[in-house]
Protein backbone atom coordinates (compact mmCIF):
# COMPACT_ATOMS: atom_id res chain seq x y z
CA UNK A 1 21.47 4.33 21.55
CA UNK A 2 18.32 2.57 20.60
CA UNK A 3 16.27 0.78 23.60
CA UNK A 4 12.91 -1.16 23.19
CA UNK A 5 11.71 -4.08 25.24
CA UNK A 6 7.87 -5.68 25.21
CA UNK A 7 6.32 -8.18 27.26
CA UNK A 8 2.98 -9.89 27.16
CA UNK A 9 0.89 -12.41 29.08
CA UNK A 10 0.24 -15.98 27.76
CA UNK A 11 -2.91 -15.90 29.04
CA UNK A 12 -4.67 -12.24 29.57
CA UNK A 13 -6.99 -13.68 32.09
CA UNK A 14 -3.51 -14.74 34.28
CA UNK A 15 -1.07 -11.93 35.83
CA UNK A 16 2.28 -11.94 33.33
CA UNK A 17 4.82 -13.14 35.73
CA UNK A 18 7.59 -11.86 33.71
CA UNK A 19 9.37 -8.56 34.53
CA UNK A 20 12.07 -6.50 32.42
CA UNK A 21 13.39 -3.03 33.16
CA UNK A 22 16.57 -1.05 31.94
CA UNK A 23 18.08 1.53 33.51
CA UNK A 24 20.56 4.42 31.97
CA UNK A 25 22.44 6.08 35.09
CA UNK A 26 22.46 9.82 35.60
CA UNK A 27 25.64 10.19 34.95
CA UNK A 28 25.31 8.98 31.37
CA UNK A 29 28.00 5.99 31.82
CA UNK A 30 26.80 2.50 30.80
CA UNK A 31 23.75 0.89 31.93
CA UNK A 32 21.69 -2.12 32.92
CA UNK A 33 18.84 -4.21 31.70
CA UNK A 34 17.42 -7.19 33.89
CA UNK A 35 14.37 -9.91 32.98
CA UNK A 36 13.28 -12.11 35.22
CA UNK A 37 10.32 -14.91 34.26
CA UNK A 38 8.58 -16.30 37.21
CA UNK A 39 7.99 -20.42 37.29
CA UNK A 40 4.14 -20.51 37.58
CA UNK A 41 3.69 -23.60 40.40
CA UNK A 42 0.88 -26.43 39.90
CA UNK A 43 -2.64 -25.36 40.64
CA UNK A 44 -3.05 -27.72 42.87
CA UNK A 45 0.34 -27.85 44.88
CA UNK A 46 0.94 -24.02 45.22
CA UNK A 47 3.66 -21.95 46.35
CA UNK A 48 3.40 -21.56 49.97
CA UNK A 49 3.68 -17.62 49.48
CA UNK A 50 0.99 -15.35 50.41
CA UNK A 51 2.04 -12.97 47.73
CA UNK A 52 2.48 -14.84 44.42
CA UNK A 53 4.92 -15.10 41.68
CA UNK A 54 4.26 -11.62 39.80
CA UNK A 55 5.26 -10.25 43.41
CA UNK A 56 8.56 -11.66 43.45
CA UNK A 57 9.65 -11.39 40.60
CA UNK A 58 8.97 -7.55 40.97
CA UNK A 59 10.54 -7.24 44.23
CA UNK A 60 13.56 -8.92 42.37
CA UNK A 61 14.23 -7.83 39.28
CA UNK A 62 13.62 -4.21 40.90
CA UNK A 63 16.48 -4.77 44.00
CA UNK A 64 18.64 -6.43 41.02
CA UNK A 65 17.97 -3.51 38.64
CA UNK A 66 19.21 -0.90 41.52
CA UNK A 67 22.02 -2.50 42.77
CA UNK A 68 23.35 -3.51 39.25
CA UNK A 69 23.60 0.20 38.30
CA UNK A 70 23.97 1.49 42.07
CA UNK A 71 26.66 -0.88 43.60
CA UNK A 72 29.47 -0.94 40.69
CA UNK A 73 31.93 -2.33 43.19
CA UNK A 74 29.39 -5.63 43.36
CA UNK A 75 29.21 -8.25 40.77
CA UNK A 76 26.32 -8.73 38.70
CA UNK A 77 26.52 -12.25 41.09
CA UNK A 78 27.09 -10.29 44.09
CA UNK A 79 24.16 -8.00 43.12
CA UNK A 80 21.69 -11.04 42.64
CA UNK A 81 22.34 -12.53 45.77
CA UNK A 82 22.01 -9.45 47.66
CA UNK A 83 18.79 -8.70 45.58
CA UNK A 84 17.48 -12.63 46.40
CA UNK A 85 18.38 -11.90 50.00
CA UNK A 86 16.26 -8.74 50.30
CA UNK A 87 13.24 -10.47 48.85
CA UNK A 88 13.69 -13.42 50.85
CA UNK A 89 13.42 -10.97 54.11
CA UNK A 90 10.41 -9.14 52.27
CA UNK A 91 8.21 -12.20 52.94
CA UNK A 92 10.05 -14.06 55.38
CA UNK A 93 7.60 -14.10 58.33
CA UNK A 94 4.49 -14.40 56.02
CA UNK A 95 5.68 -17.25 53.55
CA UNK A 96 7.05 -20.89 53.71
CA UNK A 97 10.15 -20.11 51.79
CA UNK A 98 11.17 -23.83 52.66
CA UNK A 99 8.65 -24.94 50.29
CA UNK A 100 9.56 -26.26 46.75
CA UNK A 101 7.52 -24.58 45.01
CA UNK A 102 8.31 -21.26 47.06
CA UNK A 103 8.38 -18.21 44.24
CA UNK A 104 11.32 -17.99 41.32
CA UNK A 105 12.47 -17.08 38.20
CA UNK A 106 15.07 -17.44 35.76
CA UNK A 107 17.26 -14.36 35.71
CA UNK A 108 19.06 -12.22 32.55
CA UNK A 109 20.76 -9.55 33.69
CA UNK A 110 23.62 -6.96 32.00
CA UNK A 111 25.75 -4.37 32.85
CA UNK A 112 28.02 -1.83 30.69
CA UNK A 113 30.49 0.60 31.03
CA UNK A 114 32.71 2.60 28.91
CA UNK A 115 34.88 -0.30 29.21
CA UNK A 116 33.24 -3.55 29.51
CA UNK A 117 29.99 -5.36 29.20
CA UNK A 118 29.03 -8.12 32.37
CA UNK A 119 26.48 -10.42 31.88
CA UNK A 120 24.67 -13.28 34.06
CA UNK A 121 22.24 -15.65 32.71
CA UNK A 122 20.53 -18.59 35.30
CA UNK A 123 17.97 -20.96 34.07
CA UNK A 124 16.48 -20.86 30.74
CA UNK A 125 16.09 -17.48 29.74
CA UNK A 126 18.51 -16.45 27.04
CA UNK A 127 21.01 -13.07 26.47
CA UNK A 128 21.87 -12.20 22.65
CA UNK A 129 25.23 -10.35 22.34
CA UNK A 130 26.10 -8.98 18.82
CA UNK A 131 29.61 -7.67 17.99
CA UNK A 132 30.58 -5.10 15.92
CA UNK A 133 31.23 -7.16 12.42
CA UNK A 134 27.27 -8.78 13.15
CA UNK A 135 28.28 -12.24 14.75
CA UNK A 136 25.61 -13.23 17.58
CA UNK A 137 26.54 -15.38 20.40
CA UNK A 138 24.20 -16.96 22.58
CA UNK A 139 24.78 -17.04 26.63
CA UNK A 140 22.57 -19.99 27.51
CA UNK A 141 22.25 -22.11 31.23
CA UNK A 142 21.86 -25.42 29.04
CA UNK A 143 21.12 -27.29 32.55
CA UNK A 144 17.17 -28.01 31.44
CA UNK A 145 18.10 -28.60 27.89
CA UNK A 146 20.49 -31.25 29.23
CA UNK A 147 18.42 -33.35 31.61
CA UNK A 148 15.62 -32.70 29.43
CA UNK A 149 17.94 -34.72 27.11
CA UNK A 150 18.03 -37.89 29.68
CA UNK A 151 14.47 -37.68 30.19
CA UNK A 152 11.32 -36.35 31.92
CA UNK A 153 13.01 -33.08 34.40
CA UNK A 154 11.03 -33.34 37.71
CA UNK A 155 10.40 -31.17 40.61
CA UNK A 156 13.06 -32.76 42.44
CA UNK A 157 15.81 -31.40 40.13
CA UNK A 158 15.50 -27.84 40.63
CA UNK A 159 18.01 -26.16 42.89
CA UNK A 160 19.67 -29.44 43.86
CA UNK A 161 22.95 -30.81 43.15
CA UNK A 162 23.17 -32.49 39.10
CA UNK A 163 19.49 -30.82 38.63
CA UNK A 164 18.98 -27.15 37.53
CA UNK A 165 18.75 -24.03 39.47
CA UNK A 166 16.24 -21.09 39.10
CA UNK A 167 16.38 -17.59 41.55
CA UNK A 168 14.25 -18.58 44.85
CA UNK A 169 14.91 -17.80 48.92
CA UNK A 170 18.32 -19.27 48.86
CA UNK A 171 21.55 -17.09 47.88
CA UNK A 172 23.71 -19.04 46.98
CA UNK A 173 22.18 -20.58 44.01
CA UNK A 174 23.55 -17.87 42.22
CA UNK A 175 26.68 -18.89 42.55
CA UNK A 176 25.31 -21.70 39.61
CA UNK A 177 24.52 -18.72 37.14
CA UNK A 178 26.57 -18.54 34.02
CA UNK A 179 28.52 -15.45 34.00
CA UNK A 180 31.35 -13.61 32.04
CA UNK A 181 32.47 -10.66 30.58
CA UNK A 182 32.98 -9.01 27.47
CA UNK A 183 35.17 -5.89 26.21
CA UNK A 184 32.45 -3.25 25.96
CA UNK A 185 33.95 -2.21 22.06
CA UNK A 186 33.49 -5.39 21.39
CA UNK A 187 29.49 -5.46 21.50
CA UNK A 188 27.20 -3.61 19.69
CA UNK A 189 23.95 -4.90 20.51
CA UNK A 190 22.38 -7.09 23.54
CA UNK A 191 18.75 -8.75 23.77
CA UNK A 192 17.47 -10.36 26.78
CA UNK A 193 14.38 -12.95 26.19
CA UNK A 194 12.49 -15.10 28.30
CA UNK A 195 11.92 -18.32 26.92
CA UNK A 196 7.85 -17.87 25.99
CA UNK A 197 9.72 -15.41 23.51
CA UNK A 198 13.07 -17.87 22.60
CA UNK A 199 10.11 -20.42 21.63
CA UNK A 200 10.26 -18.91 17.73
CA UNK A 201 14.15 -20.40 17.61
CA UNK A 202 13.88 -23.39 19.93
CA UNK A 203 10.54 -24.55 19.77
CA UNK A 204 9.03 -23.38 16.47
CA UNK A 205 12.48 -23.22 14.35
CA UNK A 206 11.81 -19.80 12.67
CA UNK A 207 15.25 -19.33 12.73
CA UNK A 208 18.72 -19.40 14.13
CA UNK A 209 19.95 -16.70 17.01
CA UNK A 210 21.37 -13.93 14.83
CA UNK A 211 18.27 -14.66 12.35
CA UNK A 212 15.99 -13.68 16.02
CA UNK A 213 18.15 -10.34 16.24
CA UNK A 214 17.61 -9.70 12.52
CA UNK A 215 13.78 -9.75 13.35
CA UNK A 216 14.17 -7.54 16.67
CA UNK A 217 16.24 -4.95 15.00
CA UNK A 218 13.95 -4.51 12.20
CA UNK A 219 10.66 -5.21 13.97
CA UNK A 220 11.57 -4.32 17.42
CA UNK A 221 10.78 -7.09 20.83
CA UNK A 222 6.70 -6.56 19.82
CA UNK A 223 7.28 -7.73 16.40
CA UNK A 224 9.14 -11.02 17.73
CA UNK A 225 6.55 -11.77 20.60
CA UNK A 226 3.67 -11.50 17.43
CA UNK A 227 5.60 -14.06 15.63
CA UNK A 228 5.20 -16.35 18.54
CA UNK A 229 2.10 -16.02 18.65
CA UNK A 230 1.11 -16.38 15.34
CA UNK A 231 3.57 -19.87 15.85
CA UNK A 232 1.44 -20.76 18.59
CA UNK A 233 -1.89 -19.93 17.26
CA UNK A 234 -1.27 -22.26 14.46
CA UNK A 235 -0.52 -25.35 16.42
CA UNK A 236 -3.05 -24.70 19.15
CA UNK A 237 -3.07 -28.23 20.54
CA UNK A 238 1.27 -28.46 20.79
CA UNK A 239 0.19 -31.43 18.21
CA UNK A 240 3.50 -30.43 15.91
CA UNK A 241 5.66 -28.55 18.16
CA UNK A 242 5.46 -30.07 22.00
CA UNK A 243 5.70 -27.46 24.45
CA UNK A 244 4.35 -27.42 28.46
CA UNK A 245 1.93 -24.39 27.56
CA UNK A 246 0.19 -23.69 24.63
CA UNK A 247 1.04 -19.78 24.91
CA UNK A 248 3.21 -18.79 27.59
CA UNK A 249 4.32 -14.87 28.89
CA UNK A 250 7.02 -13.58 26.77
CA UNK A 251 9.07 -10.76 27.23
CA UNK A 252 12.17 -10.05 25.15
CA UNK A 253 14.54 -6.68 25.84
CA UNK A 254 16.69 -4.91 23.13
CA UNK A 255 19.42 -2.71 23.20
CA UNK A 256 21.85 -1.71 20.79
CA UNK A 257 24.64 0.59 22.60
């Protein structure tokens, strides 16, 4: 089993707000990999949380990462609510979680077994699954992708009804997350990325999704996350490839089982 995951600030003046971890139980059955990137809020509006983004998304993808391997009896859904509901209570009495803007992240998270491989995916984040003859699929929440498609996406869509949904204070959004499972001899290799790492296939066209895994399996998640930058640093002003920040945090986990 080969494991490898990298993450990296956009900015190294700014806390990454990213998180990944993976976790290989005692017991030596299966295992679990989660990344979470935090949605940095305006300057100027804020979050109305005393603690920040990188906090939560700490707290979270931590409480995810144990009950994911801990609580086999849970859903990887089951387990993210759970895990949203303990953070929630974390900062409860300090923190307007009514606000917003309140801290959240898109979620990747995956789970495997001797038998099976469950997977969750909410927001725009992005899980890789290879299978054994080399074909890459894709699990994407295309909710951003789509309004994005109708026109300028807005504050006002997130975690509302026809918008697009993102891991906050409020369980039951995560009953939104795309979800499924797969027949564990029927997957070779899984990578998790956050999408200041997916930017080399969506936003800078390097390549397709099995051409990203070729470049992770031969130059590993740092190798990929250089390639963005490189990307980025050549287009400093977003003149030929748009995007909302210039550089952004990226953090990309790989794992072939």
């Amino acid at each position: 089993m080969r494991i490898e995951l990298a993450t990296e600030p956009g900015d190294p003046r700014r806390p990454n707000e990213d998180f990944a971890s993976v976790a290989l139980p005692a017991s030596g059955r299966g295992g679990a990999l989660v990344l979470l990137d935090g949605v940095t809020p305006p300057p100027a509006d804020g979050d109305g949380c005393a603690h920040g983004v990188p906090w939560f998304t700490a707290r979270l993808g931590t409480a995810l990462l144990e009950l994911a391997v801990t609580r086999r009896d849970l859903t990887l859904g089951q387990c993210l609510a759970e895990s949203v509901t303990r953070t929630a209570d974390a900062h409860r009495g300090t923190c307007d979680l009514a606000h917003p803007r309140t801290p959240q992240a898109t979620v990747v998270a995956a789970r495997w077994d001797d038998e099976r491989m469950e997977h969750l995916v909410l927001s725009d984040s992005v899980l890789l699954i290879e299978d054994p003859a080399g074909e890459v699929t894709a699990v994407l929440d295309d909710r951003i992708d789509r309004l994005c498609a109708l026109g300028p996406v807005t504050d006002t869509q997130r975690n509302t009804e026809g918008g697009f949904f993102t891991a906050a204070a409020d369980p039951d959004v995560v009953a939104r997350a795309v979800t499924g499972a797969t027949a564990r001899a029927d997957v070779r290799t899984l990578a998790a990325l956050s999408d200041g790492a997916t930017r080399w296939v969506e936003v800078f066209r390097e390549g397709d999704w099995a051409d990203c895994l070729g470049v992770l399996r031969k130059e590993g998640p740092q190798g990929l996350i250089d390639r963005v930058r490189l990307a980025e640093q050549a287009d400093p002003e977003g003149v030929a490839f748009r995007r909302g920040k210039v550089h952004d945090d990226a953090a990309v986990l790989y794992a072939e089982l």
